[in-house]
Protein backbone atom coordinates (compact mmCIF):
# COMPACT_ATOMS: atom_id res chain seq x y z
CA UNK A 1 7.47 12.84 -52.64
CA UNK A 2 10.64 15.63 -53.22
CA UNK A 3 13.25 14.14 -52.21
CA UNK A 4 13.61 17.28 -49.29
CA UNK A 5 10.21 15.93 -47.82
CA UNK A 6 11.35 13.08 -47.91
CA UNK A 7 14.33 13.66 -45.55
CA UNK A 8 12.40 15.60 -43.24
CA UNK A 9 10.17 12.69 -42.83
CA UNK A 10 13.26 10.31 -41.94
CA UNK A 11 14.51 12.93 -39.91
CA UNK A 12 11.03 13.06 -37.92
CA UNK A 13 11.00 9.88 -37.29
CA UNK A 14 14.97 9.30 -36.38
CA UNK A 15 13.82 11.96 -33.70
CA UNK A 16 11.14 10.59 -32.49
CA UNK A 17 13.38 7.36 -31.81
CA UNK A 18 16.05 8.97 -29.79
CA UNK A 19 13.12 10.52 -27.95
CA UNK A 20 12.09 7.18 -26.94
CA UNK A 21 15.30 6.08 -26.32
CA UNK A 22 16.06 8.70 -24.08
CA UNK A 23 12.86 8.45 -21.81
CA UNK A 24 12.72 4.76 -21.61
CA UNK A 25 16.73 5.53 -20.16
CA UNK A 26 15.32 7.76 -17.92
CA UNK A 27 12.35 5.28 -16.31
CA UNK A 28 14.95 2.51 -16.05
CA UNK A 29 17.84 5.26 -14.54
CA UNK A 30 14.81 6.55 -12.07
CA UNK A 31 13.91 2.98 -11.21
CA UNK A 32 17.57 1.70 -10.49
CA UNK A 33 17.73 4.91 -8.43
CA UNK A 34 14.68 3.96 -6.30
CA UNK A 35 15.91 0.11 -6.35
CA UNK A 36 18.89 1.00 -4.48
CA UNK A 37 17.18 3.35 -1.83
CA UNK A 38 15.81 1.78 1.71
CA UNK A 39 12.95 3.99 3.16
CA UNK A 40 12.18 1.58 6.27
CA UNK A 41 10.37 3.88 8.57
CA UNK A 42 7.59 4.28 11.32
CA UNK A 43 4.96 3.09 9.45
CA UNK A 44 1.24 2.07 10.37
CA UNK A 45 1.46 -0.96 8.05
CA UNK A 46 3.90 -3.45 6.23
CA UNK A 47 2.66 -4.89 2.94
CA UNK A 48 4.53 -7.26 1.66
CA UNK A 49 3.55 -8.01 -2.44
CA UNK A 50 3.09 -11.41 -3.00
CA UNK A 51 5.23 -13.17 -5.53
CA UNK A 52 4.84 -17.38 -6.33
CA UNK A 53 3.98 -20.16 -4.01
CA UNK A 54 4.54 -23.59 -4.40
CA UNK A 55 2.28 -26.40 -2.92
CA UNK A 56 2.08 -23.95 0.32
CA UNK A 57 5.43 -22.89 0.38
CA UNK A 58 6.45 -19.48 -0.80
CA UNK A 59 9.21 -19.47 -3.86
CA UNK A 60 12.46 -17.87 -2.91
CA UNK A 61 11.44 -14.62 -4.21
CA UNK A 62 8.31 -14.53 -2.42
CA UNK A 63 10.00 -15.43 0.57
CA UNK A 64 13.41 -13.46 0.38
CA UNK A 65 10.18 -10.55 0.98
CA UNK A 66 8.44 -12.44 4.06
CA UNK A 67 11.82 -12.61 5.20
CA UNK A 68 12.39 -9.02 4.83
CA UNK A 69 8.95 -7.64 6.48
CA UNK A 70 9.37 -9.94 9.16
CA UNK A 71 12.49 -7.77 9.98
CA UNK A 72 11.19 -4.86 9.78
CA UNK A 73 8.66 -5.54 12.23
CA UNK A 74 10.65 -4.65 14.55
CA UNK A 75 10.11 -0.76 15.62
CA UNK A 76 8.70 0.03 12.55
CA UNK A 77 5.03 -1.30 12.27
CA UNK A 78 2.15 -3.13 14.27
CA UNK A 79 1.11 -5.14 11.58
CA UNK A 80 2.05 -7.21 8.21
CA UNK A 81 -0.16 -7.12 5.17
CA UNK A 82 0.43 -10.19 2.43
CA UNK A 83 -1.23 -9.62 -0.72
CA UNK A 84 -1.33 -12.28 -3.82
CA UNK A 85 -4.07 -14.36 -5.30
CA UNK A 86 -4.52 -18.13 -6.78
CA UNK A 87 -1.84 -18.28 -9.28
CA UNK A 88 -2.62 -20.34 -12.60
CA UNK A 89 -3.15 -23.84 -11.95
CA UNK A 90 -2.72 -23.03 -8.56
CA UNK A 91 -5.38 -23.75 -5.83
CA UNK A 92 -3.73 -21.99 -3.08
CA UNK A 93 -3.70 -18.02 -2.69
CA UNK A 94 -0.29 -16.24 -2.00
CA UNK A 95 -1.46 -14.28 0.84
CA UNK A 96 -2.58 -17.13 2.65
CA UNK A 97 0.65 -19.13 2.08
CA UNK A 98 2.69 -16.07 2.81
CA UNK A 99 0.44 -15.77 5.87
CA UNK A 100 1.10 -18.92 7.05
CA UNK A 101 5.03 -18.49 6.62
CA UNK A 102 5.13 -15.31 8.49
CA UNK A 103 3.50 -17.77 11.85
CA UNK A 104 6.03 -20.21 11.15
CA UNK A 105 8.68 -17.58 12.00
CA UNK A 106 7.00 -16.35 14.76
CA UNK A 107 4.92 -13.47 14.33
CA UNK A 108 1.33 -13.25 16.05
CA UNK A 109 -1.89 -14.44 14.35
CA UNK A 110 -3.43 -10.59 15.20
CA UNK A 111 -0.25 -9.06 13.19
CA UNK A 112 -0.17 -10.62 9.86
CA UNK A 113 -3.37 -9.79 7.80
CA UNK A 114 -3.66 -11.42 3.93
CA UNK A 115 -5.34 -9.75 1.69
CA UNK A 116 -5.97 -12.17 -0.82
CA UNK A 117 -7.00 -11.96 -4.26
CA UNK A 118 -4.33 -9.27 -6.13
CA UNK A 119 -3.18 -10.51 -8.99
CA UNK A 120 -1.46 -7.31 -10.14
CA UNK A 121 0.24 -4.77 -8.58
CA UNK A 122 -2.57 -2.02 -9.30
CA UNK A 123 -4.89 -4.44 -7.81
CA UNK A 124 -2.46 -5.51 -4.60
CA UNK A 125 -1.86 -2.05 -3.80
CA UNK A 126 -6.00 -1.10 -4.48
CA UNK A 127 -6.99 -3.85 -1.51
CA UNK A 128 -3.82 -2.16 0.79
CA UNK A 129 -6.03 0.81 0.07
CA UNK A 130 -9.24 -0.45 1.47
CA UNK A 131 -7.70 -2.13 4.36
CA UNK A 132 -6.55 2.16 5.12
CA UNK A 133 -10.16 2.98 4.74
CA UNK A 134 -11.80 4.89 7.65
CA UNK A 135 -7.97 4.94 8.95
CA UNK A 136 -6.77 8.27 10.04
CA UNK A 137 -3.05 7.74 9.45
CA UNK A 138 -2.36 5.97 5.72
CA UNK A 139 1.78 5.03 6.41
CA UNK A 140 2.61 2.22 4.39
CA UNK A 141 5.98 0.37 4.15
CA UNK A 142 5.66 -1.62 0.81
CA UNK A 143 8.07 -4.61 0.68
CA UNK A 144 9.12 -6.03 -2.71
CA UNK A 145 12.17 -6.42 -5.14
CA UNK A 146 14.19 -3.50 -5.95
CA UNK A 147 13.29 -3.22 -9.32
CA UNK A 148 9.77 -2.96 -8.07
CA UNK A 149 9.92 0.13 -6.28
CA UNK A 150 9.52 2.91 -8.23
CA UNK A 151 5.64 1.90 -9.71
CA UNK A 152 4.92 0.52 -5.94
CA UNK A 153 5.27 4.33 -5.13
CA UNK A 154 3.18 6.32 -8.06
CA UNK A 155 0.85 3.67 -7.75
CA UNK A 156 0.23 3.49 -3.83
CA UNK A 157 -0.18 7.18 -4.10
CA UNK A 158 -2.53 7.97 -6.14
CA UNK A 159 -4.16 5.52 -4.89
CA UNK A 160 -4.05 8.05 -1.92
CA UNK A 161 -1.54 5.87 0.89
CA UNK A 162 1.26 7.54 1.96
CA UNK A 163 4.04 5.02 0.94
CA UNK A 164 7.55 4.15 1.75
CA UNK A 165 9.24 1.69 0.25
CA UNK A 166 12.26 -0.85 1.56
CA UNK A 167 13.40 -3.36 -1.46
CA UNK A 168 13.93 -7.04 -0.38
CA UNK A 169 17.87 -7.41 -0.73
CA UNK A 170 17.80 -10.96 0.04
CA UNK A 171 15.82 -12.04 -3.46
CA UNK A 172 17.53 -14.10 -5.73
CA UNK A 173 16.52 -11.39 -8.67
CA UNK A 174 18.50 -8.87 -6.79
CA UNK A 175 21.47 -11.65 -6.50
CA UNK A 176 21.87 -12.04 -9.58
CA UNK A 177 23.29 -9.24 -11.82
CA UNK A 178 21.98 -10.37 -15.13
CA UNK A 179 18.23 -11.04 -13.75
CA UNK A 180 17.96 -8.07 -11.93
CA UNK A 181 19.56 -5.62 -14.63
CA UNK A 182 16.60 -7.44 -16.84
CA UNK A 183 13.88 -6.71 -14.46
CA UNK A 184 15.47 -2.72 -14.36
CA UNK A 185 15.20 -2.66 -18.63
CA UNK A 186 11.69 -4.60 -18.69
CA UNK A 187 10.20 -1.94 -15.82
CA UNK A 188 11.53 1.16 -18.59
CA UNK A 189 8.90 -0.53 -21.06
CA UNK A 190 6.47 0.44 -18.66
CA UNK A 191 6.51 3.75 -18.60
CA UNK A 192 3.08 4.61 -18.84
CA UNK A 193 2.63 4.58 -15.53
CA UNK A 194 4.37 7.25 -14.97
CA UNK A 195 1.96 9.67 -17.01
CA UNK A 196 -1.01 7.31 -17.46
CA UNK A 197 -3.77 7.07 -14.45
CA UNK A 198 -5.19 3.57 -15.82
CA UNK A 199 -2.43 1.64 -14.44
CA UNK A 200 -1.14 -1.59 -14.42
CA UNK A 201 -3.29 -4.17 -16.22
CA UNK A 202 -1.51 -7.24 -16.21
CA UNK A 203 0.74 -9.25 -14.37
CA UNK A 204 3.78 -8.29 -12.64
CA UNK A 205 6.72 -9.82 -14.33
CA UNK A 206 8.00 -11.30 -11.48
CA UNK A 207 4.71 -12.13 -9.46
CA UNK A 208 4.82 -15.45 -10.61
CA UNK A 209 8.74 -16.40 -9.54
């Protein structure tokens, strides 16, 4: 290979690097953006994505978001949706646990709906979708962790909801600095999403916490 080739080659791929760089900077810029923004609003529905539960009780992360839907009950929507399924070596799905915790603070059996069985978010948010169907009105308020945000959004819509999206600030990932900056950088590796309609096919980094 000349030894010209062979530098534009190297150069080609050097490129091709800071290409990657730079949009994997701009996913994790565009998701700290949308981490940091509050859309609580009217809203026909809260969902609330379900994170880990142990022996019935939800984990703090899981709850820090019961926690957070519970307060936003208040004016904004008539009823709470809990997704989450049986976790490994569970034997107890997350919506039902998150269900039950949602009773304990008070909130009417007729309000709080699980939808059980999402083990992903593509999959939480697809069952938030049929629970819209034959609906007329498709408001959602999507309750999570900050760093979450962003892919709740592309995904609820084209997935053809109407979403808003209000991060759970109480969360011990959004507590601590070093966790949360790490759930930012891991959510810029996912980038796909943002261009790829087959989304989401594992799961979530933090479901399990």
């Amino acid at each position: 290979m000349p030894f010209s080739t062979g530098r534009r080659a190297l150069g080609g791929i050097v490129l091709a690097i800071v290409l990657i760089a730079l949009g994997w900077a701009a996913v994790v810029v565009s998701v700290a953006v949308h981490a940091a923004r509050d859309e609580a609003t009217g809203a026909d529905a809260i969902a609330v994505l379900g994170a880990a539960q142990y022996n019935g009780r939800p984990s703090p992360v899981f709850r820090a978001r019961l926690d957070h839907a519970a307060a936003c009950t208040a004016g904004l929507a008539p009823i709470v949706l809990v997704t989450g399924g049986v976790g490994a070596r569970d034997t107890l799905n997350e919506a039902n646990v998150g269900r039950d915790y949602l009773l304990r603070l008070g909130l009417a059996g007729d309000v709080v709906v699980p939808l059980a069985g999402g083990d992903d978010t593509y999959t939480s948010i697809d069952q938030i979708r049929h629970w819209f169907e034959g609906k007329d009105s498709r408001r959602v308020l999507l309750v999570s962790d900050g760093f979450h945000m962003l892919r709740l959004q592309i995904i609820a819509r084209r997935l053809g909801l109407v979403p808003y999206t209000s991060p759970a600030t109480g969360s011990p990932i959004h507590a601590s600095l070093r966790r949360n900056t790490g759930y930012l950088f891991a959510e810029g590796s996912k980038s796909r999403y943002l261009a790829v309609p087959a989304l989401d096919n594992g799961v979530d980094d933090a479901a399990r916490e």
